[in-house]
PDB file of N, CA and C in Angstrom:
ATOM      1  N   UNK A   1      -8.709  27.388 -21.594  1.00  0.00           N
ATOM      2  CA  UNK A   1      -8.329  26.800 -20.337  1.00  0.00           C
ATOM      3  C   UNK A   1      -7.713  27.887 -19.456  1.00  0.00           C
ATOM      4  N   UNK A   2      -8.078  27.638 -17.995  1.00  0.00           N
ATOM      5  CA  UNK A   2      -6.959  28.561 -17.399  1.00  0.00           C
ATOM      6  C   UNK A   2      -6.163  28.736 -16.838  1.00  0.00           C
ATOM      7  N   UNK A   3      -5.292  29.365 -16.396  1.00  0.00           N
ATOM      8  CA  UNK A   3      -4.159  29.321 -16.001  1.00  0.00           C
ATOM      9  C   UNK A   3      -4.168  27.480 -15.060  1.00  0.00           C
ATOM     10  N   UNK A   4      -4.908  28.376 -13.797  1.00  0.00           N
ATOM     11  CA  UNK A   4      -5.461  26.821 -12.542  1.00  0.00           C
ATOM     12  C   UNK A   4      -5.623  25.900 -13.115  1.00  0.00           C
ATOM     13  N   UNK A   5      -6.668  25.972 -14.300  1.00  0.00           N
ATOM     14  CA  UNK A   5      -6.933  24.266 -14.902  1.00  0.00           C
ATOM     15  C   UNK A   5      -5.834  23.552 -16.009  1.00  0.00           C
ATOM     16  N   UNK A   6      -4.820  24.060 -16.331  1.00  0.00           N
ATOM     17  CA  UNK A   6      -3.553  23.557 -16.629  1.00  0.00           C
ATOM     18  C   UNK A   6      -2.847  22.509 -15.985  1.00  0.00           C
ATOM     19  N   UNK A   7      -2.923  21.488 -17.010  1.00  0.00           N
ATOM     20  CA  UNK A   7      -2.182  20.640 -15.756  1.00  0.00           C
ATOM     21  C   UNK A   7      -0.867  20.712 -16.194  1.00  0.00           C
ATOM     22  N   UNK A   8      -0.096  20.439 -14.916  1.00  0.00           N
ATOM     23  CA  UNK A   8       1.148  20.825 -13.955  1.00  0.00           C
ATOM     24  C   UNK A   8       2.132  20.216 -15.235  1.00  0.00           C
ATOM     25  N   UNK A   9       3.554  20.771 -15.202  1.00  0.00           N
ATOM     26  CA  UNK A   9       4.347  19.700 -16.362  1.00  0.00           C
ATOM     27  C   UNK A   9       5.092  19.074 -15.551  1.00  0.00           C
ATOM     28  N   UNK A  10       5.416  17.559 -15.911  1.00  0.00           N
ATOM     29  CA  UNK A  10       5.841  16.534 -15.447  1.00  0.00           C
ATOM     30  C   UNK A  10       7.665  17.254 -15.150  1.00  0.00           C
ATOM     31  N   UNK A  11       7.872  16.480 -14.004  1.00  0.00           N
ATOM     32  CA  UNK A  11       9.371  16.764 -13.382  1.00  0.00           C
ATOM     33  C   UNK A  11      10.451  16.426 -14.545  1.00  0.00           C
ATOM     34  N   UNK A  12      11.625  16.860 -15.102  1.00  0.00           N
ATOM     35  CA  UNK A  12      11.890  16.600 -16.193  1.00  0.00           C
ATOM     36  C   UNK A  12      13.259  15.544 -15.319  1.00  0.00           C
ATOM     37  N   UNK A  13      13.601  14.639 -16.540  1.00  0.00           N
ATOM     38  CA  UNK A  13      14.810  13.104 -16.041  1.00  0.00           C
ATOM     39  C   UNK A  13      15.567  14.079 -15.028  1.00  0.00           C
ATOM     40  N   UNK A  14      16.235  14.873 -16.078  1.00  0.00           N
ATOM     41  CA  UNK A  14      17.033  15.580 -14.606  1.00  0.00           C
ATOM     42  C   UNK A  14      16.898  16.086 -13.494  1.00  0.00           C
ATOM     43  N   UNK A  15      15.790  16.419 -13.125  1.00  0.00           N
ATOM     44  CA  UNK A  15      15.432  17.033 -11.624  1.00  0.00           C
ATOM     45  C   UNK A  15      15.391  15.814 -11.127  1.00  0.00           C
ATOM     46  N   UNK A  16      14.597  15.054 -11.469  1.00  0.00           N
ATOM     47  CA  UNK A  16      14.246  13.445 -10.712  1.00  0.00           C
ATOM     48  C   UNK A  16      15.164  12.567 -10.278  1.00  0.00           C
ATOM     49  N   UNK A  17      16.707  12.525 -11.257  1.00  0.00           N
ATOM     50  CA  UNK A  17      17.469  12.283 -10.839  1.00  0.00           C
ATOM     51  C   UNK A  17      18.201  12.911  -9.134  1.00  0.00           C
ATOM     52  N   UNK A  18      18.470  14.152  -9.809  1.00  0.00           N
ATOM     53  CA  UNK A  18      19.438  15.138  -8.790  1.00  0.00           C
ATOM     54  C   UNK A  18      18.634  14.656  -7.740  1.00  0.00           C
ATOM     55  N   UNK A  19      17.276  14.937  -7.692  1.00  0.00           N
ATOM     56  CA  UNK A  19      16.170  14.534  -6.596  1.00  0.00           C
ATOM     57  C   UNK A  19      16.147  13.218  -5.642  1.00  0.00           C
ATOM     58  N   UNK A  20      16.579  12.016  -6.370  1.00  0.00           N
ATOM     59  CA  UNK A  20      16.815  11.162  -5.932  1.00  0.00           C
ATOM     60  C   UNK A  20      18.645  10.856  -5.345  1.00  0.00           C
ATOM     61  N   UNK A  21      19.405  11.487  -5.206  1.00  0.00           N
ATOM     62  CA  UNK A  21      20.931  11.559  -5.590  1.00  0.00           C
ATOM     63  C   UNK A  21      21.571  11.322  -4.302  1.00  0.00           C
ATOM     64  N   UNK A  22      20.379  11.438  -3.332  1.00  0.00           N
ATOM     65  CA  UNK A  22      20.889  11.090  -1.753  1.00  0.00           C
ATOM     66  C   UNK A  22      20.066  10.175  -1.179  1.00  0.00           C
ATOM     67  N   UNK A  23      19.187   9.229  -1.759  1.00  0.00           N
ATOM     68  CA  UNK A  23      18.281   8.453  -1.167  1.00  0.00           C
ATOM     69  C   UNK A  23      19.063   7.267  -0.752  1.00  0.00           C
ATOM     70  N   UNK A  24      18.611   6.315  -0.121  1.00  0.00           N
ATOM     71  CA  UNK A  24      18.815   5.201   0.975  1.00  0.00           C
ATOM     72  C   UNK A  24      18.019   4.636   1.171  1.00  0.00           C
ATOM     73  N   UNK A  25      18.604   3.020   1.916  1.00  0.00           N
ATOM     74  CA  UNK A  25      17.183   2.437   2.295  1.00  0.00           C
ATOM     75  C   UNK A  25      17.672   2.998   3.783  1.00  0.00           C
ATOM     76  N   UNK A  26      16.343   2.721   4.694  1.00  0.00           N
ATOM     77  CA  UNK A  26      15.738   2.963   6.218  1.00  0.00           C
ATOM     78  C   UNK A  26      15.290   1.617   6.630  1.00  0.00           C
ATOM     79  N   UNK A  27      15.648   1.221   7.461  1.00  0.00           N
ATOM     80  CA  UNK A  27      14.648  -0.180   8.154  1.00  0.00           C
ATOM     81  C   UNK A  27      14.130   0.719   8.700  1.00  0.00           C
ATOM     82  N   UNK A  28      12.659   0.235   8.774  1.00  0.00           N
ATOM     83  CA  UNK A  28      11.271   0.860   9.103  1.00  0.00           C
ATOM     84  C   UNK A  28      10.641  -0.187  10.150  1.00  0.00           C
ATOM     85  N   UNK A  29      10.846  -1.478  10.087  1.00  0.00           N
ATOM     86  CA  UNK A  29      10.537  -2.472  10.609  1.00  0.00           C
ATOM     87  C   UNK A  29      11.565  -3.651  10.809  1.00  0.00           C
ATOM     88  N   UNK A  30      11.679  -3.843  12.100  1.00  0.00           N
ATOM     89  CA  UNK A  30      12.896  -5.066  11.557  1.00  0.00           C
ATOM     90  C   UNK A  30      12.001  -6.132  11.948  1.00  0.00           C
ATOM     91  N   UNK A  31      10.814  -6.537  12.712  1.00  0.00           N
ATOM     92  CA  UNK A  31      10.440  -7.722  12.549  1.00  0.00           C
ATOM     93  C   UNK A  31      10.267  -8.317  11.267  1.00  0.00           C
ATOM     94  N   UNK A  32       9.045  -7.640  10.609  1.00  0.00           N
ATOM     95  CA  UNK A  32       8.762  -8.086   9.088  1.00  0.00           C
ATOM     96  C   UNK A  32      10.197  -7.330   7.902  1.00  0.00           C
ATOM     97  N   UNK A  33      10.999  -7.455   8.450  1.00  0.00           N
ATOM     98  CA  UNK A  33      12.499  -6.461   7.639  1.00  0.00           C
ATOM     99  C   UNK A  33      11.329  -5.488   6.531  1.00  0.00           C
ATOM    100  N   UNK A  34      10.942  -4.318   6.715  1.00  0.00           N
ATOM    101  CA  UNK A  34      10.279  -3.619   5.936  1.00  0.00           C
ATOM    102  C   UNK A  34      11.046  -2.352   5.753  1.00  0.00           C
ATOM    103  N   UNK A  35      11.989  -1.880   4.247  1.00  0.00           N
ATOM    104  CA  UNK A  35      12.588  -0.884   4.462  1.00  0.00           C
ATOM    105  C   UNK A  35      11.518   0.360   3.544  1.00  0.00           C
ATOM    106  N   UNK A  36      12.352   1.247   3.673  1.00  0.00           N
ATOM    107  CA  UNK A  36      11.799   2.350   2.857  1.00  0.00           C
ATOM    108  C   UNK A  36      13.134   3.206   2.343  1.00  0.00           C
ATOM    109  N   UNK A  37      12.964   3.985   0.858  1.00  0.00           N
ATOM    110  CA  UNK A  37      13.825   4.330   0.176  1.00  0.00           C
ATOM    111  C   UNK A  37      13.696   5.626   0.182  1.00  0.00           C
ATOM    112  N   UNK A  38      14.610   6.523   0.982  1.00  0.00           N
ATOM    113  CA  UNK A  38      14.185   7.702   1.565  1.00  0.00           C
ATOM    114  C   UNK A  38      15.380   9.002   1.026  1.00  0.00           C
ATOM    115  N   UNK A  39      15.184   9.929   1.090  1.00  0.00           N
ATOM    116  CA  UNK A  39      15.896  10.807   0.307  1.00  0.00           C
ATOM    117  C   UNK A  39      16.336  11.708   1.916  1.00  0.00           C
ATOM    118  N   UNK A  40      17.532  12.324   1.348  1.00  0.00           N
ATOM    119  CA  UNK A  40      17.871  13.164   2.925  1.00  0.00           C
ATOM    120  C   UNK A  40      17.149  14.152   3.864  1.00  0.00           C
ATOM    121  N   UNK A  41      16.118  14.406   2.776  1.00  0.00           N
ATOM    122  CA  UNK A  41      15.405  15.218   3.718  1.00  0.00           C
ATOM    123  C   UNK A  41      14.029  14.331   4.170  1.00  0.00           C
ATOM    124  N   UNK A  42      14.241  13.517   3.944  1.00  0.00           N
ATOM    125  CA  UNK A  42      13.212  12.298   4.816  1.00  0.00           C
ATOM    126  C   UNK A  42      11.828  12.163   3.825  1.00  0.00           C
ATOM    127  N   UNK A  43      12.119  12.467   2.417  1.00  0.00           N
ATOM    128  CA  UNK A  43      10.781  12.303   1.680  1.00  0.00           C
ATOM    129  C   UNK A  43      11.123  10.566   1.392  1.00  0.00           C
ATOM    130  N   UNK A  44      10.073   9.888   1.505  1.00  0.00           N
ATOM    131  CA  UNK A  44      10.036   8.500   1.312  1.00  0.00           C
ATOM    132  C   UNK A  44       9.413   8.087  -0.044  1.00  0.00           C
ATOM    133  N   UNK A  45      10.365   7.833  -1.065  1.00  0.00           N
ATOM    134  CA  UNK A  45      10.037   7.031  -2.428  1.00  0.00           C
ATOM    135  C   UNK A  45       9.799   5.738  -2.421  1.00  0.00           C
ATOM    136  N   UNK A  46       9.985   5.133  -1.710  1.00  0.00           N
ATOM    137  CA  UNK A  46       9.471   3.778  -1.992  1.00  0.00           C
ATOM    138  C   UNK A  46      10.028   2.805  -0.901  1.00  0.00           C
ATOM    139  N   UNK A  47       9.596   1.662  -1.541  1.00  0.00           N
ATOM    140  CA  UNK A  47       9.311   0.611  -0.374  1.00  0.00           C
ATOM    141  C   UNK A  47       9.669  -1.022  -0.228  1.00  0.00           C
ATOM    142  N   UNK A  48      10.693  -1.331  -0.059  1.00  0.00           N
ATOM    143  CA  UNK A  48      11.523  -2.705   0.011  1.00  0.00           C
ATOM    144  C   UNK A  48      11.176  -3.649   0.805  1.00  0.00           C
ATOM    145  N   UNK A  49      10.725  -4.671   0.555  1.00  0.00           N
ATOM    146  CA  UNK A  49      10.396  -5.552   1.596  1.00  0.00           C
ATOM    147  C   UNK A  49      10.592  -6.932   1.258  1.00  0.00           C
ATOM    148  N   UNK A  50      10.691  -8.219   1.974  1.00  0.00           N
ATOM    149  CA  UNK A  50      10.987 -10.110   1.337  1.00  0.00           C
ATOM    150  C   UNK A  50       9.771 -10.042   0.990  1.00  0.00           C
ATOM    151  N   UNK A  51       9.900 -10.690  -0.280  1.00  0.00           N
ATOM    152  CA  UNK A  51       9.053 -11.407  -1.300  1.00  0.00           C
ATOM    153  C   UNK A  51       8.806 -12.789  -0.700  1.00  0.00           C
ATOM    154  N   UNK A  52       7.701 -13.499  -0.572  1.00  0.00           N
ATOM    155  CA  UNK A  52       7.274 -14.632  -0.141  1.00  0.00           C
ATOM    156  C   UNK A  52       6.733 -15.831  -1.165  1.00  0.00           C
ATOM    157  N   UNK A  53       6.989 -16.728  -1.459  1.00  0.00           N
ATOM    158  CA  UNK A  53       6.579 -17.570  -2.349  1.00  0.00           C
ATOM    159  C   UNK A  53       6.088 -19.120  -1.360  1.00  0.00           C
ATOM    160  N   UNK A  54       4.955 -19.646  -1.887  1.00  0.00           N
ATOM    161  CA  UNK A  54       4.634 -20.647  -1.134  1.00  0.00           C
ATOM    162  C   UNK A  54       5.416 -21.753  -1.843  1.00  0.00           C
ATOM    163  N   UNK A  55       5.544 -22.736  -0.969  1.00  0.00           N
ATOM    164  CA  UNK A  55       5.852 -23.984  -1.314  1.00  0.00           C
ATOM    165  C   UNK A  55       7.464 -23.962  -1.693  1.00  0.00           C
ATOM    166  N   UNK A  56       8.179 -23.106  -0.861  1.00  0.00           N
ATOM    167  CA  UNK A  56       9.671 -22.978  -0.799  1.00  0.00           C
ATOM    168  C   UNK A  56       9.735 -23.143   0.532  1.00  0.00           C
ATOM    169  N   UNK A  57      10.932 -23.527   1.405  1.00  0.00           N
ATOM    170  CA  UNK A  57      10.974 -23.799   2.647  1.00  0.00           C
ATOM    171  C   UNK A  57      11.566 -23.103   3.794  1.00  0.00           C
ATOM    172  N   UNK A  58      12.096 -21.965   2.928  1.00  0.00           N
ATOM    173  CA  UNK A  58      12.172 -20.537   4.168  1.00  0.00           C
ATOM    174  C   UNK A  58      11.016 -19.837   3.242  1.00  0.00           C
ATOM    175  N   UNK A  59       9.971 -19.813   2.636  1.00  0.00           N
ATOM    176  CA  UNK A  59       9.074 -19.434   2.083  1.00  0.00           C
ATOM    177  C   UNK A  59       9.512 -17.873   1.564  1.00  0.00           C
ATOM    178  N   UNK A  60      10.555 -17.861   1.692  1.00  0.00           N
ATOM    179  CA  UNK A  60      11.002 -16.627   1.140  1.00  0.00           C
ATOM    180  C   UNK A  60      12.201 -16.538  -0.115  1.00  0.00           C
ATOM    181  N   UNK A  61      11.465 -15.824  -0.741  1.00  0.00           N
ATOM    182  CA  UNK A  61      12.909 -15.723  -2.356  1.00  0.00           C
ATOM    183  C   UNK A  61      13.192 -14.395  -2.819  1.00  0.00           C
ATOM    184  N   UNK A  62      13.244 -13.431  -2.249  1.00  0.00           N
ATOM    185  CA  UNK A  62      13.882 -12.390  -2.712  1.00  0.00           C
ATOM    186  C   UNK A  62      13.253 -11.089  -1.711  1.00  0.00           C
ATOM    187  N   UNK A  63      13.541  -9.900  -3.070  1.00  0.00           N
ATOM    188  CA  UNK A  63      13.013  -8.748  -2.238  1.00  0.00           C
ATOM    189  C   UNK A  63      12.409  -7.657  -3.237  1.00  0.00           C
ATOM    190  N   UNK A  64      10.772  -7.507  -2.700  1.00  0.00           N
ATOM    191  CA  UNK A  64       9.926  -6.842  -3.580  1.00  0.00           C
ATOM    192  C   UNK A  64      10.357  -5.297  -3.222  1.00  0.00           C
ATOM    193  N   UNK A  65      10.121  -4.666  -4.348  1.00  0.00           N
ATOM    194  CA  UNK A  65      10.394  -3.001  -4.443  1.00  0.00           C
ATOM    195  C   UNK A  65       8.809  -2.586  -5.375  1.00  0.00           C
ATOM    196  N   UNK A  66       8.421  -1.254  -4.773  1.00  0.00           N
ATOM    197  CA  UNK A  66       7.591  -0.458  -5.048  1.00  0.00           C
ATOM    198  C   UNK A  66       7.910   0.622  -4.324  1.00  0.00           C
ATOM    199  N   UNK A  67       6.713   1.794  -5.158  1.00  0.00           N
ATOM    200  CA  UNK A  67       6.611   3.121  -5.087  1.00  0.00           C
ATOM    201  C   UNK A  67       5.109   2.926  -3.824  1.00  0.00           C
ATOM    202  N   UNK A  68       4.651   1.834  -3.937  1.00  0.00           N
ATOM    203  CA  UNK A  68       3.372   1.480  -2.841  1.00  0.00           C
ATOM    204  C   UNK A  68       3.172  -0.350  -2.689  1.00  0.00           C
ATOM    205  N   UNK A  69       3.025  -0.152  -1.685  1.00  0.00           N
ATOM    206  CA  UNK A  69       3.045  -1.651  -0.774  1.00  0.00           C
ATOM    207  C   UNK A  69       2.041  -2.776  -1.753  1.00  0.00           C
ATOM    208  N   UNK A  70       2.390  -3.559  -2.488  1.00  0.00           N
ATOM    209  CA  UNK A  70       1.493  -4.374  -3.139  1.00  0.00           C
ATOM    210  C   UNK A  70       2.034  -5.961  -3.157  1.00  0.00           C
ATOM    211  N   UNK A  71       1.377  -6.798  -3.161  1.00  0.00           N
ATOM    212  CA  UNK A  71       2.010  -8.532  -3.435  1.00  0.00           C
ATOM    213  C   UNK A  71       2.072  -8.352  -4.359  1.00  0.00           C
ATOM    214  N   UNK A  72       1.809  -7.717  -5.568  1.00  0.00           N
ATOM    215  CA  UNK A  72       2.086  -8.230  -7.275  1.00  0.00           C
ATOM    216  C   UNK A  72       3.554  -7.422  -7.248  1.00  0.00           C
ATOM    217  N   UNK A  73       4.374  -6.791  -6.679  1.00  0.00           N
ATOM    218  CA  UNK A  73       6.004  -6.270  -6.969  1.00  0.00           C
ATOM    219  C   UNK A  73       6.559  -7.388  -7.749  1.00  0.00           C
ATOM    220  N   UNK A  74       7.114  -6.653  -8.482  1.00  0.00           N
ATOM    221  CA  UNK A  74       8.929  -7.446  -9.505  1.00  0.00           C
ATOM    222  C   UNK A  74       9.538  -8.007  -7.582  1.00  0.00           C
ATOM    223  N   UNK A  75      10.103  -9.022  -8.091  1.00  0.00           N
ATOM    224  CA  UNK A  75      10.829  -9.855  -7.163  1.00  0.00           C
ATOM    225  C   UNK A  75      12.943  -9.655  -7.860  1.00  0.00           C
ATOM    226  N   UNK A  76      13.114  -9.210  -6.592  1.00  0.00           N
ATOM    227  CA  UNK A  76      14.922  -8.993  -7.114  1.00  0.00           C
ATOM    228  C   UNK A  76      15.861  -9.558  -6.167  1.00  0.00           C
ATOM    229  N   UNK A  77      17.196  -9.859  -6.395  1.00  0.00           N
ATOM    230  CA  UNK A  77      17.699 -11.033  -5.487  1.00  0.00           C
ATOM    231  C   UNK A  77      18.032 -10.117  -4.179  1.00  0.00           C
ATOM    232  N   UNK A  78      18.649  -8.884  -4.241  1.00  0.00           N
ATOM    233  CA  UNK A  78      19.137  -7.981  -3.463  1.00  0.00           C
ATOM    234  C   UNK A  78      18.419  -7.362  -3.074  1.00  0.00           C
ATOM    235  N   UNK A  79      18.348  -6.793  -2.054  1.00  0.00           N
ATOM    236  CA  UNK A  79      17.729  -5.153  -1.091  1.00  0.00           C
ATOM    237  C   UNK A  79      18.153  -4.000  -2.097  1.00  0.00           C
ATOM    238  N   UNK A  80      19.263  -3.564  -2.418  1.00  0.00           N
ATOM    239  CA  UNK A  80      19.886  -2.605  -2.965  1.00  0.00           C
ATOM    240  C   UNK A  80      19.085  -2.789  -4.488  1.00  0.00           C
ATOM    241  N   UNK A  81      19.312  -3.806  -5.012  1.00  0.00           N
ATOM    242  CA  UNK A  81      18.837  -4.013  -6.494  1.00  0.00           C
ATOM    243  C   UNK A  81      16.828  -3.622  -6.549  1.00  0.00           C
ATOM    244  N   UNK A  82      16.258  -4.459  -5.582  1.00  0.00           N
ATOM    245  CA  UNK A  82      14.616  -3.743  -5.055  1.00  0.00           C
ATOM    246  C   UNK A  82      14.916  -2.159  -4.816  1.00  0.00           C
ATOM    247  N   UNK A  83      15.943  -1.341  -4.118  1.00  0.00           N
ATOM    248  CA  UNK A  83      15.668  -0.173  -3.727  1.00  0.00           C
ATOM    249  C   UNK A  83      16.103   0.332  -5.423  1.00  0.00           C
ATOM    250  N   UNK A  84      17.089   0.000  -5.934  1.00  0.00           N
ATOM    251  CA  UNK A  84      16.843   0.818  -7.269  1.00  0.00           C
ATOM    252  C   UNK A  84      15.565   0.825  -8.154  1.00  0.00           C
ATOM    253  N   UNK A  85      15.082  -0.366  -7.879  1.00  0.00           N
ATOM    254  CA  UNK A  85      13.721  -0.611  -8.755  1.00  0.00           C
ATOM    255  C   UNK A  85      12.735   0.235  -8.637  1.00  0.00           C
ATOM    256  N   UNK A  86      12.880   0.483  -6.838  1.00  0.00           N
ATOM    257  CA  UNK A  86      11.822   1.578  -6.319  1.00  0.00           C
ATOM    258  C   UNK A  86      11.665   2.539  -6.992  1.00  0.00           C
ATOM    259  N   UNK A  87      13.317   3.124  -7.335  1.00  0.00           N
ATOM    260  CA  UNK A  87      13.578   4.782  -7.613  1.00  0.00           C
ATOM    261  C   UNK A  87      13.263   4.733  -9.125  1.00  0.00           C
ATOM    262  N   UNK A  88      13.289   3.385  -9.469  1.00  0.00           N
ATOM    263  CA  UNK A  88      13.227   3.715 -11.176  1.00  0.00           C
ATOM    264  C   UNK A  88      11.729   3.833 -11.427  1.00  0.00           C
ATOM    265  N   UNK A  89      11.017   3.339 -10.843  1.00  0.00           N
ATOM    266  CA  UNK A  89       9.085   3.119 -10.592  1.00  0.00           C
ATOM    267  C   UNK A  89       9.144   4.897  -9.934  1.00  0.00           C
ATOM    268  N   UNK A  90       9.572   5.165  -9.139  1.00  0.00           N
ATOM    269  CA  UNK A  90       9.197   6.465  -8.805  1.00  0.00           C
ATOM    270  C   UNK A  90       9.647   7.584 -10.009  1.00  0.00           C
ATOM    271  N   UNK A  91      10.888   7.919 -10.508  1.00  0.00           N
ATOM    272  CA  UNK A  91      10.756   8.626 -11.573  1.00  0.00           C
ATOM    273  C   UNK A  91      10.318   8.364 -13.045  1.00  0.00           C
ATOM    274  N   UNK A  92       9.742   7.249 -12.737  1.00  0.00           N
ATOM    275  CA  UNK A  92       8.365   7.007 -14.102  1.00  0.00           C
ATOM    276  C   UNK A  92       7.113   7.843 -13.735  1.00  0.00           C
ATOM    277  N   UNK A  93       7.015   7.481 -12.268  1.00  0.00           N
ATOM    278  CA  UNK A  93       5.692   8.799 -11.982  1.00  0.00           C
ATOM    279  C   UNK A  93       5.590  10.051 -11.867  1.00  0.00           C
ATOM    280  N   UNK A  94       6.693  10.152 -11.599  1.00  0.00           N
ATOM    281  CA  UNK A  94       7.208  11.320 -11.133  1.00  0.00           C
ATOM    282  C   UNK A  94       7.592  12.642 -13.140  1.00  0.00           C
ATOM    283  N   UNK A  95       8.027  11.894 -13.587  1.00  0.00           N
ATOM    284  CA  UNK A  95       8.094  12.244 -14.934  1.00  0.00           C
ATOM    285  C   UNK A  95       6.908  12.048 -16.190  1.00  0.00           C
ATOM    286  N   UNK A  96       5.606  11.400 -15.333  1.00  0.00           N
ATOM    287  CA  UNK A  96       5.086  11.351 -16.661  1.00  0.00           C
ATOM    288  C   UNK A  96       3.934  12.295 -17.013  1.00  0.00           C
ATOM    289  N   UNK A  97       3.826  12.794 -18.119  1.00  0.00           N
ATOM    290  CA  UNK A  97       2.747  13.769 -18.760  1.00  0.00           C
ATOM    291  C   UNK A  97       1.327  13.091 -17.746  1.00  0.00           C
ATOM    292  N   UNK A  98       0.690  14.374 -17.051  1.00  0.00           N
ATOM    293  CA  UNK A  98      -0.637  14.095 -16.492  1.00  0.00           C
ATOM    294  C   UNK A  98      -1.655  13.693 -17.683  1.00  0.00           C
ATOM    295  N   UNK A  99      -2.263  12.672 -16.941  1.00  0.00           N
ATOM    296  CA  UNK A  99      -3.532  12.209 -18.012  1.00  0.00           C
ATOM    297  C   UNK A  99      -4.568  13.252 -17.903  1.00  0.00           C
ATOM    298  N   UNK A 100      -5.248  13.813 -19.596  1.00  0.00           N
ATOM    299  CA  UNK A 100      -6.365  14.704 -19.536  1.00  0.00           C
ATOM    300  C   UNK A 100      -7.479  14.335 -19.451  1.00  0.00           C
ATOM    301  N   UNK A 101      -7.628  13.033 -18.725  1.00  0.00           N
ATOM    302  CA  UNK A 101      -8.979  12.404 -18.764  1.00  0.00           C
ATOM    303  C   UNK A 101     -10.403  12.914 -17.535  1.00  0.00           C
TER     304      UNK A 101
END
């Protein structure tokens, strides 16, 4: 193999941490309240937004967190509790061995 075709080694817990050590949420949107979980130098980890459930009558029950915008997100009661979820989904990716497939 060579040098180039080596794949890269995964960020180790501790960088990912320190890395994350100044992040925040951002309202990005306040109509649809859409935040984003952003680090000080403005790199954006992830993504907070209300969870919607039908057949409730503010049709809304919580607040989805991801590393990317999807309806299938974990549902959490808090903003803060979704933005940790974000960061914990981001240094799973962020840390894991590249697939050699």
């Amino acid at each position: 193999m060579t040098e180039s075709a080596q794949p890269k080694r995964p960020m180790s817990h501790k960088k990912a941490r320190e890395f994350i050590a100044d992040a925040h949420l951002v309202l990005r949107d306040r109509e649809v309240r859409h935040y984003e979980v952003v680090t000080e130098s403005g790199t954006v980890l992830g993504h907070v937004e209300p969870a919607y459930k039908a057949g409730r009558r503010s049709g809304w029950n919580g607040w989805a967190a991801g590393s990317i915008r999807s309806t299938t997100l974990p549902v959490h009661a808090t903003r803060d509790q979704a933005g940790v979820e974000a960061l914990r989904q981001w240094i799973a990716l962020a840390t894991a061995r590249p697939r050699l497939d």
